[in-house]
C-alpha atoms as a PDB file:
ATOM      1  CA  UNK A   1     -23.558  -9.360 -15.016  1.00  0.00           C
ATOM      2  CA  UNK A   2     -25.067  -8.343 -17.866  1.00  0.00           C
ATOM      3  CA  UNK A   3     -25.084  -4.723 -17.571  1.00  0.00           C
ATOM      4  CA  UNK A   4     -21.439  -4.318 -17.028  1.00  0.00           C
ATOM      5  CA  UNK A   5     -19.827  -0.975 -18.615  1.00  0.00           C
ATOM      6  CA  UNK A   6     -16.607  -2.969 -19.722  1.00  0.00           C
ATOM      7  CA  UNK A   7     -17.974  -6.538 -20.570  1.00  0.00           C
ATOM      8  CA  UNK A   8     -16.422  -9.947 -18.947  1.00  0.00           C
ATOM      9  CA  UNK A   9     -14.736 -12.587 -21.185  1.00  0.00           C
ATOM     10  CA  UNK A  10     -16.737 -15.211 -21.885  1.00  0.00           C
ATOM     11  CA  UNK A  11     -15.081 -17.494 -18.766  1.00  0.00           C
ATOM     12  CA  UNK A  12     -15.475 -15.035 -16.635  1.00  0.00           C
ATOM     13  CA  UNK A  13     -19.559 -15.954 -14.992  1.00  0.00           C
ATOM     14  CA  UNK A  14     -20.380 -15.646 -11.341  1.00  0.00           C
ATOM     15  CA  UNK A  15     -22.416 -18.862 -10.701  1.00  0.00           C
ATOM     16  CA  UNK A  16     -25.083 -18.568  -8.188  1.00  0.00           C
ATOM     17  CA  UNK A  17     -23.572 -18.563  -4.547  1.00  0.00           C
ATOM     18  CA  UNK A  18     -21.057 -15.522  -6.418  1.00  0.00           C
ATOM     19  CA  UNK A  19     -24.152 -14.060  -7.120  1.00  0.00           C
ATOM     20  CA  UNK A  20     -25.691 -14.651  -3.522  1.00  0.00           C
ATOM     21  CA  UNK A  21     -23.153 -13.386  -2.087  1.00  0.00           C
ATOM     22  CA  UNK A  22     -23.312 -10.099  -4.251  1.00  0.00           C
ATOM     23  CA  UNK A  23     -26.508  -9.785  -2.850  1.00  0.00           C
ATOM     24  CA  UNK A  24     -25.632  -8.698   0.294  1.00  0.00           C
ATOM     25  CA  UNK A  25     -23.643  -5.698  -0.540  1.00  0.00           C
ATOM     26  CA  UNK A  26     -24.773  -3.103   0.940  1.00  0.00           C
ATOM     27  CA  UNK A  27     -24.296   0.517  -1.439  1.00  0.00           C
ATOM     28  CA  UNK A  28     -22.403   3.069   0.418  1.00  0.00           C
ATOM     29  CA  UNK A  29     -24.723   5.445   1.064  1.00  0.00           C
ATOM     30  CA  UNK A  30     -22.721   8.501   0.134  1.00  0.00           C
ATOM     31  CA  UNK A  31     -22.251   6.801  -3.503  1.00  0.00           C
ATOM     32  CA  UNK A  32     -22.904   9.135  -6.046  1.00  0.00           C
ATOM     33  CA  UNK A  33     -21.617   8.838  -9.548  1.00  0.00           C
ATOM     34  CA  UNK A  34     -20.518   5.225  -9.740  1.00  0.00           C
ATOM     35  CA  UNK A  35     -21.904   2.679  -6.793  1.00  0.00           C
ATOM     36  CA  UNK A  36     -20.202  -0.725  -6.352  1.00  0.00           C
ATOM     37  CA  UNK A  37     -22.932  -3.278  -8.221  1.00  0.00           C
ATOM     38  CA  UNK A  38     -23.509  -6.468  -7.969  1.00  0.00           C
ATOM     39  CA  UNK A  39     -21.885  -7.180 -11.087  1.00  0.00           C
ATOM     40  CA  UNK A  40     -18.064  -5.867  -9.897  1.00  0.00           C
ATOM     41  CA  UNK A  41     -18.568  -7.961  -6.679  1.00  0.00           C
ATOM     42  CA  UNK A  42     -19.277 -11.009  -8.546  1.00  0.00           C
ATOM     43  CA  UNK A  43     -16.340 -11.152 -10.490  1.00  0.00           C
ATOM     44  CA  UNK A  44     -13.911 -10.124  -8.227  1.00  0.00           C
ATOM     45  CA  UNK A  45     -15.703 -12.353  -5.769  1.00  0.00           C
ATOM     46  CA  UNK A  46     -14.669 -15.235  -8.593  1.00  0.00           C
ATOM     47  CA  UNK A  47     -11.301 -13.801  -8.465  1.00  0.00           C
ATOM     48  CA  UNK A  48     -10.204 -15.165  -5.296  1.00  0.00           C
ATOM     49  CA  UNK A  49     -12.474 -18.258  -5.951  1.00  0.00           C
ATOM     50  CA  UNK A  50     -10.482 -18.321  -9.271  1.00  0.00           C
ATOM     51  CA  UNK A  51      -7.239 -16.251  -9.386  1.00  0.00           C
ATOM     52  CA  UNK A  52      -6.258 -17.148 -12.786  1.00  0.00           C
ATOM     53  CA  UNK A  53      -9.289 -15.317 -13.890  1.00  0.00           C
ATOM     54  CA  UNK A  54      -7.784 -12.134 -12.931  1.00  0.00           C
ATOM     55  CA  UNK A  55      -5.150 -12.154 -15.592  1.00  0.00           C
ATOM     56  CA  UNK A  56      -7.295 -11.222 -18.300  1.00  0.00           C
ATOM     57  CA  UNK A  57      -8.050  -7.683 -15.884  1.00  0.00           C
ATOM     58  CA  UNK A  58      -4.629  -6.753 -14.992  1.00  0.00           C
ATOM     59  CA  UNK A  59      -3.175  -7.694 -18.829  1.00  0.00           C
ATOM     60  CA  UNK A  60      -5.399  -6.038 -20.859  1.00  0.00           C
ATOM     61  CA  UNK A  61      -8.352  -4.825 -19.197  1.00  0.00           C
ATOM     62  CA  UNK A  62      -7.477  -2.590 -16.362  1.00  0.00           C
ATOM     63  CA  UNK A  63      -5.601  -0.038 -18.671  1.00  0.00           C
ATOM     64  CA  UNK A  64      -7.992   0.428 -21.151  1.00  0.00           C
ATOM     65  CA  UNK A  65     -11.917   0.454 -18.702  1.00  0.00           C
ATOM     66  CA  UNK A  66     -14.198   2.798 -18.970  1.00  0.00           C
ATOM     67  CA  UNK A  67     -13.597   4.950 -15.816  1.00  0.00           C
ATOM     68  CA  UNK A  68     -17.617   4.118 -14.531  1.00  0.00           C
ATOM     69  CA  UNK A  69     -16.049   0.243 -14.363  1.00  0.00           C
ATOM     70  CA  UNK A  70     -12.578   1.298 -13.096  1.00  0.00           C
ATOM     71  CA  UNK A  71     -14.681   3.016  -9.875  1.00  0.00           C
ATOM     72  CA  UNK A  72     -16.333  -0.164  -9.306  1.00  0.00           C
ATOM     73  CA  UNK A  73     -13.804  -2.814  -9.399  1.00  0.00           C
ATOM     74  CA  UNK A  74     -11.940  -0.686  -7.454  1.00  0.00           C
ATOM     75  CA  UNK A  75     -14.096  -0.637  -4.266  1.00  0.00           C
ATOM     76  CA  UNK A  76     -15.118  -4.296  -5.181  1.00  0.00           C
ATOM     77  CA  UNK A  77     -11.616  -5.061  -4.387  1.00  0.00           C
ATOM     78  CA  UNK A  78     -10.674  -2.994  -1.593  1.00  0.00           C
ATOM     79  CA  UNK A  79     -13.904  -4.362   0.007  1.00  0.00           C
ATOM     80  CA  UNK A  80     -13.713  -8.236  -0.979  1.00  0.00           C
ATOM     81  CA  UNK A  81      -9.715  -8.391  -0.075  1.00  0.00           C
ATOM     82  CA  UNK A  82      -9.191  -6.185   3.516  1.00  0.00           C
ATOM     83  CA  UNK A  83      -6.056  -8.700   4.435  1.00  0.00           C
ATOM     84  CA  UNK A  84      -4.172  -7.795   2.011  1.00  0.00           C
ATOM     85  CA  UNK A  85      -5.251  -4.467   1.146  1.00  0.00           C
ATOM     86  CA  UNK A  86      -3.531  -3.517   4.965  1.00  0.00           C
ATOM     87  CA  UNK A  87      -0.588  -5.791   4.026  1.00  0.00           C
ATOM     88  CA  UNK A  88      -0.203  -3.349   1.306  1.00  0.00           C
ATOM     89  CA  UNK A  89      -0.380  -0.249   3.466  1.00  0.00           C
ATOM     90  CA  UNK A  90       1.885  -1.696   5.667  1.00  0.00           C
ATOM     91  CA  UNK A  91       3.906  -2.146   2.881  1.00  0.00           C
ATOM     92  CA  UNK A  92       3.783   1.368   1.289  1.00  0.00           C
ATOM     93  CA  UNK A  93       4.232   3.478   4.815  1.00  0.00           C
ATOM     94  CA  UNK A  94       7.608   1.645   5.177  1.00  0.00           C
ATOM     95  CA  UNK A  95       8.734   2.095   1.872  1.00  0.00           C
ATOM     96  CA  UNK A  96       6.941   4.985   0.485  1.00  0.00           C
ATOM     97  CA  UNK A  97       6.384   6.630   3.931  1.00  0.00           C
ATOM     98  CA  UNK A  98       2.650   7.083   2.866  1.00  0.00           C
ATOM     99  CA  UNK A  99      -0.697   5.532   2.381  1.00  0.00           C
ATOM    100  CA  UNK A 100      -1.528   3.983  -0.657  1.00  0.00           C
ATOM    101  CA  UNK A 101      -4.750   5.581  -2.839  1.00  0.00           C
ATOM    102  CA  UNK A 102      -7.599   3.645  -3.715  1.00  0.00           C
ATOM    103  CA  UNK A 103      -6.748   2.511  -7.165  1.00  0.00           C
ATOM    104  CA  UNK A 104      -2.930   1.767  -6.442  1.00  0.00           C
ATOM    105  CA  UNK A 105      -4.247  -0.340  -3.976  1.00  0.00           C
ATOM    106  CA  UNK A 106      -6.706  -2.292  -5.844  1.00  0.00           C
ATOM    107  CA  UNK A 107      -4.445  -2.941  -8.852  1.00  0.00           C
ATOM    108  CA  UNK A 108      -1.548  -4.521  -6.468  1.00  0.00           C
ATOM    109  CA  UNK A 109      -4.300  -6.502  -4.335  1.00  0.00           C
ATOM    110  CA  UNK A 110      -5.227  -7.431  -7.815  1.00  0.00           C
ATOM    111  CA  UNK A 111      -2.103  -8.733  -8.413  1.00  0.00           C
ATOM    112  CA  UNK A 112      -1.772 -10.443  -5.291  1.00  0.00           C
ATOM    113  CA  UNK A 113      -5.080 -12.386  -5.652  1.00  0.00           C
ATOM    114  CA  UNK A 114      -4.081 -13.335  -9.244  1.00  0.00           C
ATOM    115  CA  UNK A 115      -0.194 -14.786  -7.393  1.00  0.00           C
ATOM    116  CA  UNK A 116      -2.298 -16.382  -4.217  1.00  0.00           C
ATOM    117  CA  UNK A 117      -0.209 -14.825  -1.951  1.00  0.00           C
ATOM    118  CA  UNK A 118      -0.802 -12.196   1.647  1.00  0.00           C
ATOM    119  CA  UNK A 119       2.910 -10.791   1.371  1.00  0.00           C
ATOM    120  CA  UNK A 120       3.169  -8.865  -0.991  1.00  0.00           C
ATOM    121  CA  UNK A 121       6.834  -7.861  -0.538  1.00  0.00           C
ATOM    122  CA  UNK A 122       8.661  -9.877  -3.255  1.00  0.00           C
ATOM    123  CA  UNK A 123       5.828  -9.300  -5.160  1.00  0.00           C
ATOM    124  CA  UNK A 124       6.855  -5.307  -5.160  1.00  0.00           C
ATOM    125  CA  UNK A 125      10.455  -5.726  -5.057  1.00  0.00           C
ATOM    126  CA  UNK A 126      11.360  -4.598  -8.238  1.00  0.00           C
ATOM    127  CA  UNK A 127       8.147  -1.903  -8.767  1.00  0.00           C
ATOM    128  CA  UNK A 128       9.532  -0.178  -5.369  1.00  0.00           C
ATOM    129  CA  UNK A 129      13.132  -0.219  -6.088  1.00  0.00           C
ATOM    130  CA  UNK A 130      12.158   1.472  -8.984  1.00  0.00           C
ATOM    131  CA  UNK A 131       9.374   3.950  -7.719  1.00  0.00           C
ATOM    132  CA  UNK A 132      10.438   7.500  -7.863  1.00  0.00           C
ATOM    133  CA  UNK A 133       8.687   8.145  -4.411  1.00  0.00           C
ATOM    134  CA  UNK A 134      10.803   5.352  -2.494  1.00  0.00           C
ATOM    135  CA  UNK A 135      14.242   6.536  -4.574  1.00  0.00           C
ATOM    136  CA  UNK A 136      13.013  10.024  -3.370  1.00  0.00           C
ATOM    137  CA  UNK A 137      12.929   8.754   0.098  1.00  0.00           C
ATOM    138  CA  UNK A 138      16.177   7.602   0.236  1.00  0.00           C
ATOM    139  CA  UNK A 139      17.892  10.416  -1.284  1.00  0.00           C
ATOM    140  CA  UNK A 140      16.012  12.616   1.822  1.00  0.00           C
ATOM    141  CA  UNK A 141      17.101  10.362   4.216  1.00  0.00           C
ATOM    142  CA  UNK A 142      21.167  10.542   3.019  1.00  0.00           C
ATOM    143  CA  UNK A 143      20.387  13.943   1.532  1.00  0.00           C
ATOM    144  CA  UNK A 144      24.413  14.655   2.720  1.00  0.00           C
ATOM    145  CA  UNK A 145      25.413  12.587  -0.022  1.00  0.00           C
ATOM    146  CA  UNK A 146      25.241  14.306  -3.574  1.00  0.00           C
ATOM    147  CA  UNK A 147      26.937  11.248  -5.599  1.00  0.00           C
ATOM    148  CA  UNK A 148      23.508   9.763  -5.515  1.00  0.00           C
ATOM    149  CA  UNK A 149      21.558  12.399  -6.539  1.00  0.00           C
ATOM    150  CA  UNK A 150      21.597  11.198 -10.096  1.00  0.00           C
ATOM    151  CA  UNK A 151      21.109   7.295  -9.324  1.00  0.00           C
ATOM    152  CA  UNK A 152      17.562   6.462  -9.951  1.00  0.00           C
ATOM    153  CA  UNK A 153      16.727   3.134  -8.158  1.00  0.00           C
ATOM    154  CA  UNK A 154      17.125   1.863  -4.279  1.00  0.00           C
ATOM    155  CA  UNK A 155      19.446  -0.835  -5.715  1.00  0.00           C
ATOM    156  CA  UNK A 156      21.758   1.809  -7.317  1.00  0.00           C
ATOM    157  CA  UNK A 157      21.490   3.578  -4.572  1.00  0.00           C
ATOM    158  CA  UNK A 158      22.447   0.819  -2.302  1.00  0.00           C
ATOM    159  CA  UNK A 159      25.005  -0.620  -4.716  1.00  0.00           C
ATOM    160  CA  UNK A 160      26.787   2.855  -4.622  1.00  0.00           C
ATOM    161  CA  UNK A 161      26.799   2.777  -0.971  1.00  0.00           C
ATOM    162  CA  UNK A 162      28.739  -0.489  -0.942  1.00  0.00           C
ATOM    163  CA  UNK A 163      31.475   0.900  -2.936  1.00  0.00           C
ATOM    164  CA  UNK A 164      32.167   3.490   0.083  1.00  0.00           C
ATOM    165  CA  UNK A 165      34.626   2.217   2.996  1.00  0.00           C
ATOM    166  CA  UNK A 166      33.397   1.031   5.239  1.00  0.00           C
ATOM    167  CA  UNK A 167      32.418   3.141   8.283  1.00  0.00           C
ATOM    168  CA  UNK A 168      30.730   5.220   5.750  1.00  0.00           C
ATOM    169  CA  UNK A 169      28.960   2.366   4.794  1.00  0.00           C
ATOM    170  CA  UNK A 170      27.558   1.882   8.270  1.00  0.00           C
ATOM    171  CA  UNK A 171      26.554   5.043   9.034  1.00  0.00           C
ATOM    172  CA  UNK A 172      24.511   5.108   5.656  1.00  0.00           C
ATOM    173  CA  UNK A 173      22.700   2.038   6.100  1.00  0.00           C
ATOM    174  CA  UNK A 174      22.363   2.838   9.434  1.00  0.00           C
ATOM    175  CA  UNK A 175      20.582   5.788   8.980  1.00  0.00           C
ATOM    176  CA  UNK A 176      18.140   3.696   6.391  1.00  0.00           C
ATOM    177  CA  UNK A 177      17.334   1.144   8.459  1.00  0.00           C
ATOM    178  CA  UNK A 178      16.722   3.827  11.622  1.00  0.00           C
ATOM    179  CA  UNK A 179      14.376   5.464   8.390  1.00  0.00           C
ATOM    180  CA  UNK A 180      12.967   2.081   7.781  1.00  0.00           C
ATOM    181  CA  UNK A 181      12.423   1.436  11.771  1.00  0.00           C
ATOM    182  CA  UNK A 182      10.384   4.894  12.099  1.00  0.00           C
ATOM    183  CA  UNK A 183       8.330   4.463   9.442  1.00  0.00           C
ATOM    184  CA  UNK A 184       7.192   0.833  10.432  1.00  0.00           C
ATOM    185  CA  UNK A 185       7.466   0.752  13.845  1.00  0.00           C
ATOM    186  CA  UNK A 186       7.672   4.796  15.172  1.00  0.00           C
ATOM    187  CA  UNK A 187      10.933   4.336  16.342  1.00  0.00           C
ATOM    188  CA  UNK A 188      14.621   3.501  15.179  1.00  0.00           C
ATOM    189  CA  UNK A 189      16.164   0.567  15.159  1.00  0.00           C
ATOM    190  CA  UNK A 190      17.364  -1.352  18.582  1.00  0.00           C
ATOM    191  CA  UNK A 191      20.921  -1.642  18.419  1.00  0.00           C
ATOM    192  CA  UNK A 192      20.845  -5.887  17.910  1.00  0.00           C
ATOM    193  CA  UNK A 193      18.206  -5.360  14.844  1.00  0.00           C
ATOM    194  CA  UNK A 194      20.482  -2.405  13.655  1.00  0.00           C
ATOM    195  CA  UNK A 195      24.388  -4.020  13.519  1.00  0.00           C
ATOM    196  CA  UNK A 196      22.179  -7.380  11.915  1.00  0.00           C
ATOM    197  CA  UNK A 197      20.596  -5.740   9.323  1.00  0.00           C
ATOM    198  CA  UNK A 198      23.142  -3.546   8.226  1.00  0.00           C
ATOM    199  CA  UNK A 199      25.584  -5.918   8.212  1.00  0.00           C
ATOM    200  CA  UNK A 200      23.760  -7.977   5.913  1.00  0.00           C
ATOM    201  CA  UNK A 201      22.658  -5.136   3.620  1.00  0.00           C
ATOM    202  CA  UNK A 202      26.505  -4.502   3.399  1.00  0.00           C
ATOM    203  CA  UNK A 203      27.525  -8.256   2.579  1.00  0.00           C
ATOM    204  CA  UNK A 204      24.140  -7.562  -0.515  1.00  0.00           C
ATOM    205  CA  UNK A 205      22.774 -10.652   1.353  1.00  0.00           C
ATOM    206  CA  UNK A 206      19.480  -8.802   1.560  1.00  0.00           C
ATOM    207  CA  UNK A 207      18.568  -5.530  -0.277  1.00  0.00           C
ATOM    208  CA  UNK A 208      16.426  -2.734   1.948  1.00  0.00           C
ATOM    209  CA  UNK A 209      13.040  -3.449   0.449  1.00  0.00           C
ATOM    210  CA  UNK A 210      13.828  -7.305   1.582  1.00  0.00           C
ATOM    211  CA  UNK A 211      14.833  -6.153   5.034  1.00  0.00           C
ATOM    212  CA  UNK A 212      11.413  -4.473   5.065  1.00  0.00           C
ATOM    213  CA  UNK A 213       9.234  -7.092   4.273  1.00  0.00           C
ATOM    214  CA  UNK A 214      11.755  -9.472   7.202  1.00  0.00           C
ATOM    215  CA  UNK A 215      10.866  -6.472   9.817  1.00  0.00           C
ATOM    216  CA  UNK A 216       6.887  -6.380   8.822  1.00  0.00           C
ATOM    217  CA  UNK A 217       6.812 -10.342   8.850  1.00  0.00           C
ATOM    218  CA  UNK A 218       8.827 -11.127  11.836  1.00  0.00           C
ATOM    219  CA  UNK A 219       7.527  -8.854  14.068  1.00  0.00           C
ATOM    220  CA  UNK A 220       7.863  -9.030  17.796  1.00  0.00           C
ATOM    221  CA  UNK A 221       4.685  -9.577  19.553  1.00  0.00           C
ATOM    222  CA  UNK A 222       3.959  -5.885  20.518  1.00  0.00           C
ATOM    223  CA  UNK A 223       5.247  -4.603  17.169  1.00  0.00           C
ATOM    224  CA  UNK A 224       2.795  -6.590  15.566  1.00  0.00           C
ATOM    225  CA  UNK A 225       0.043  -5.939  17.069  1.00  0.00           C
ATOM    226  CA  UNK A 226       0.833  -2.117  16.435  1.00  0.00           C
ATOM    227  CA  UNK A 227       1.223  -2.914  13.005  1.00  0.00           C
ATOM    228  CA  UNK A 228      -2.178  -4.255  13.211  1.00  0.00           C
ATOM    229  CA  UNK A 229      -3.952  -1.381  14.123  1.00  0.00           C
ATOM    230  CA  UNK A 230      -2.056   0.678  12.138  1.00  0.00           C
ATOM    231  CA  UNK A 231      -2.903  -1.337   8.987  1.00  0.00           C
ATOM    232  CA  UNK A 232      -6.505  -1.575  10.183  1.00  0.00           C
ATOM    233  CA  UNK A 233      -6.594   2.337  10.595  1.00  0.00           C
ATOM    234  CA  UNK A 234      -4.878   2.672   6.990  1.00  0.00           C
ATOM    235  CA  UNK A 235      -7.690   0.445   5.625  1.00  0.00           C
ATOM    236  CA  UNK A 236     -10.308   2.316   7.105  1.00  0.00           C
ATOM    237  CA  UNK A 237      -8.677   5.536   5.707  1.00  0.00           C
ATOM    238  CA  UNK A 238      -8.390   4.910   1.866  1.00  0.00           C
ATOM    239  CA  UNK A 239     -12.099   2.836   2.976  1.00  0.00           C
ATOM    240  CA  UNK A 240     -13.724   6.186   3.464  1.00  0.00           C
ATOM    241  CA  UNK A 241     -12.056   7.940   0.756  1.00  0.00           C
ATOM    242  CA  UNK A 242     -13.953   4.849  -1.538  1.00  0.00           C
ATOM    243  CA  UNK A 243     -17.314   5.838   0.130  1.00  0.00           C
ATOM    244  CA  UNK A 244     -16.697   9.725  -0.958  1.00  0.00           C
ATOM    245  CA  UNK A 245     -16.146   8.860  -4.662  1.00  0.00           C
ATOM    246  CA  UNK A 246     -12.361   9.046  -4.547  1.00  0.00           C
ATOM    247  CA  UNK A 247     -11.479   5.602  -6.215  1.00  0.00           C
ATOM    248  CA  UNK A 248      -9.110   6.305  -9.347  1.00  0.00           C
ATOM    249  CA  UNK A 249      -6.547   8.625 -10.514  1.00  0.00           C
ATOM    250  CA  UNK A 250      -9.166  10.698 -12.184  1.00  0.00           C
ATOM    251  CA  UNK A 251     -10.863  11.513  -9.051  1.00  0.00           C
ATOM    252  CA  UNK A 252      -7.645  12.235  -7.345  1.00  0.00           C
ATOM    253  CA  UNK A 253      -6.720  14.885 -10.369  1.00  0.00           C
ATOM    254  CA  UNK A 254     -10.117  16.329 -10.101  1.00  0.00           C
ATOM    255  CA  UNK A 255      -9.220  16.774  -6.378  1.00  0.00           C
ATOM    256  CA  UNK A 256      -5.886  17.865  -6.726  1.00  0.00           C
ATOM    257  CA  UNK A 257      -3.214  15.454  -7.199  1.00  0.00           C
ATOM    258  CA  UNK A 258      -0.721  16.921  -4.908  1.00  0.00           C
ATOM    259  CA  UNK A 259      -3.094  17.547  -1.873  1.00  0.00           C
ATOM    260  CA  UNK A 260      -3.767  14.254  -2.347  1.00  0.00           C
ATOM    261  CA  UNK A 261      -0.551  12.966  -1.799  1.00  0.00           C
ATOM    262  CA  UNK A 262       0.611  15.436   1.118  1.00  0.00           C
ATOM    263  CA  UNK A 263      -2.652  14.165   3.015  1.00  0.00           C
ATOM    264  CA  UNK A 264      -1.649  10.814   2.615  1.00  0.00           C
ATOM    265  CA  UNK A 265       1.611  11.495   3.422  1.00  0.00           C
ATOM    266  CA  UNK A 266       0.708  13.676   6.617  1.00  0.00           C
ATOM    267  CA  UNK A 267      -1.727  10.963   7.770  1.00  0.00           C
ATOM    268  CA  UNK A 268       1.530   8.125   7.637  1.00  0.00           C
ATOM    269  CA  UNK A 269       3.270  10.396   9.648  1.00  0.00           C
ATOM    270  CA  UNK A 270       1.047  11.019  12.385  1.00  0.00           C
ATOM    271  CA  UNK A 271       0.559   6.985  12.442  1.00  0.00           C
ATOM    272  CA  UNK A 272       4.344   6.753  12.993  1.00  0.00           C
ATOM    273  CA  UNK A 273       4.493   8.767  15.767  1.00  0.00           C
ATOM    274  CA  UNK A 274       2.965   5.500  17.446  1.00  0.00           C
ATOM    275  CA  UNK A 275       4.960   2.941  18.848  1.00  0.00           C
ATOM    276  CA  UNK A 276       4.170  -0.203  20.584  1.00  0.00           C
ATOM    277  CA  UNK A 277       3.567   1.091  23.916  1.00  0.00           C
ATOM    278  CA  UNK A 278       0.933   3.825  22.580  1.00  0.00           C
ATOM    279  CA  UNK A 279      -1.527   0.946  20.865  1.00  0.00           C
ATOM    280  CA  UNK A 280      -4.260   1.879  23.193  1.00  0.00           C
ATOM    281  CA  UNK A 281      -4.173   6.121  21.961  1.00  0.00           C
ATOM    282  CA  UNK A 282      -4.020   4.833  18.873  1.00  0.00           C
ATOM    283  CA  UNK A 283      -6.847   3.033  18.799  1.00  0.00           C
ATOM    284  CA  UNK A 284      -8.524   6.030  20.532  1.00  0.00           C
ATOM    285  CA  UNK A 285      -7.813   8.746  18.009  1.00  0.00           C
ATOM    286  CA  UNK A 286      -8.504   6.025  15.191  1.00  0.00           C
ATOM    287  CA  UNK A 287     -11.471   8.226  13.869  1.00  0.00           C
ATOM    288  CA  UNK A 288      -9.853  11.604  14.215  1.00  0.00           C
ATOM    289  CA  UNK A 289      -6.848  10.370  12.268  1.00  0.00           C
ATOM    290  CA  UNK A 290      -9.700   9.579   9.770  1.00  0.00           C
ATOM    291  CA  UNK A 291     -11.455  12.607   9.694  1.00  0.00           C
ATOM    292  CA  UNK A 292      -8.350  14.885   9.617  1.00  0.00           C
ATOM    293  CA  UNK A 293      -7.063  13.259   6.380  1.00  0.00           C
ATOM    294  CA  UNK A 294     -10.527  13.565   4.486  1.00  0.00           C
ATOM    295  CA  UNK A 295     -10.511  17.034   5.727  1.00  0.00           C
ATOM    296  CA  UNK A 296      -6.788  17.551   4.453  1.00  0.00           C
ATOM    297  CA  UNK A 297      -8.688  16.191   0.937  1.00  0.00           C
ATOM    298  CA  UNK A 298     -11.324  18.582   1.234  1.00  0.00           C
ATOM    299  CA  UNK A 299     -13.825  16.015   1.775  1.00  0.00           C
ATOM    300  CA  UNK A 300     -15.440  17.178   4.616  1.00  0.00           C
END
């Protein structure tokens, strides 16, 4: 571990089954600037041995690597964590109503590892009430309603909504949880889910992010097995961006930040228009959807 870019702290050493199982990476063989080495699987392979040994990483050391050692934790831990790199992606498409890129995705798989948990809903809570693309969402969604155009979290925007009467307040958080029900499951809400959840969103029992990680978890059995593949597909997708050399938020400049994010927003999309009686297309055109979104990159 020696010839790391960005050196380890001193507690930080892969003993010798880390380093065994290192060994059996295999390079991606379209790796050009920056392969994964053994030395980034080894200590994020310690990482889940050891999650407190993460903290040093996301405190201090993620922010300031060298962008050489940035590329290769970053596939490391898309490739060491799959579970809950998907969970993630799961995750984003409902509330950001997109895939997650490469190095977003390491750093809050990162962060799950280091807080031993698979969900990482509460984990997010307050970094997607606050993101700009999920407030953005929202405001699209209810894009009828100009009061909120100035409110700049989900939680402003919901506590605004609860100040409405209250058939207006239905209808709103109707139409968000119909949003939410799309995006997860590529369809809107059944009416029993619907009259629940908004009922309890009015009450601020539950905010919308919370709702989101209750649909993802408690799933029906059909629903969740679409939500596997999809998760599986989404995996595969920011996978193969991580084989061309698109790992950080350098790479995705160099590409062009904002095709970037319309291809992973188009590729979301065409995964919602799934639902759980169309798992077995889906797993068909599981390539294609692939393929079209490096292409939308300009990848291949």
């Amino acid at each position: 571990m020696d010839d790391l870019f960005f050196p380890l702290p001193p507690e930080v050493v892969a003993d010798p089954m880390l380093e065994a199982y290192a060994n059996t990476w295999e390079e991606p063989a379209v790796a050009q600037r920056n392969p994964v080495a053994d030395p980034y699987l080894s200590a994020v392979y310690d990482f889940g041995v050891h999650p407190e040994n993460s903290a040093w990483l996301l405190n201090s050391g993620w922010a300031f690597m060298p962008e050489l050692d940035r590329d290769g934790f970053v596939a490391a831990i898309i490739e060491l964590f799959p579970e809950k790199v998907e969970a993630l992606q799961t995750l984003y498409m409902g509330a950001f109503g997109c895939l997650g890129d490469p190095e977003g995705l390491a750093f809050w798989t990162l962060n799950m590892v280091n807080h031993v948990t698979n969900d990482p809903t509460a984990l997010l809570s307050s970094t997607i009430n606050a993101a700009p693309e999920y407030v953005g969402m929202l405001k699209s969604v209810l894009a009828d309603q100009p009061a909120i155009a100035t409110l700049t979290t989900g939680l402003a925007i919901e506590s605004y909504i609860r100040t409405l009467d209250a058939p207006t307040q239905h209808d709103l958080f109707g139409r968000l949880i119909d949003n939410m029900y799309e995006n997860i499951f590529g369809r809107i809400a059944d009416d029993s889910g619907k009259t629940y959840w908004t009922g309890e969103i009015e009450k601020g029992t539950v905010n919308l992010v919370q709702v989101m990680g209750a649909l993802i978890n408690g799933a029906t059995a059909d629903d969740k097995a679409l939500l596997s593949i999809k998760s599986e597909i989404a995996y595969d997708a920011v996978t193969a961006l991580v084989e061309h050399n698109v790992m950080t938020a350098q790479d995705i400049t160099r590409l062009g930040a904002e095709k970037v994010a319309t291809a992973l927003t188009n590729m979301q999309e065409r995964l919602a228009e799934y639902d759980a009686r169309e798992t077995t297309a889906l797993q068909a055109n599981r390539e294609t959807l692939i393929t079209q979104l490096l292409k939308e990159v300009g990848l291949v």
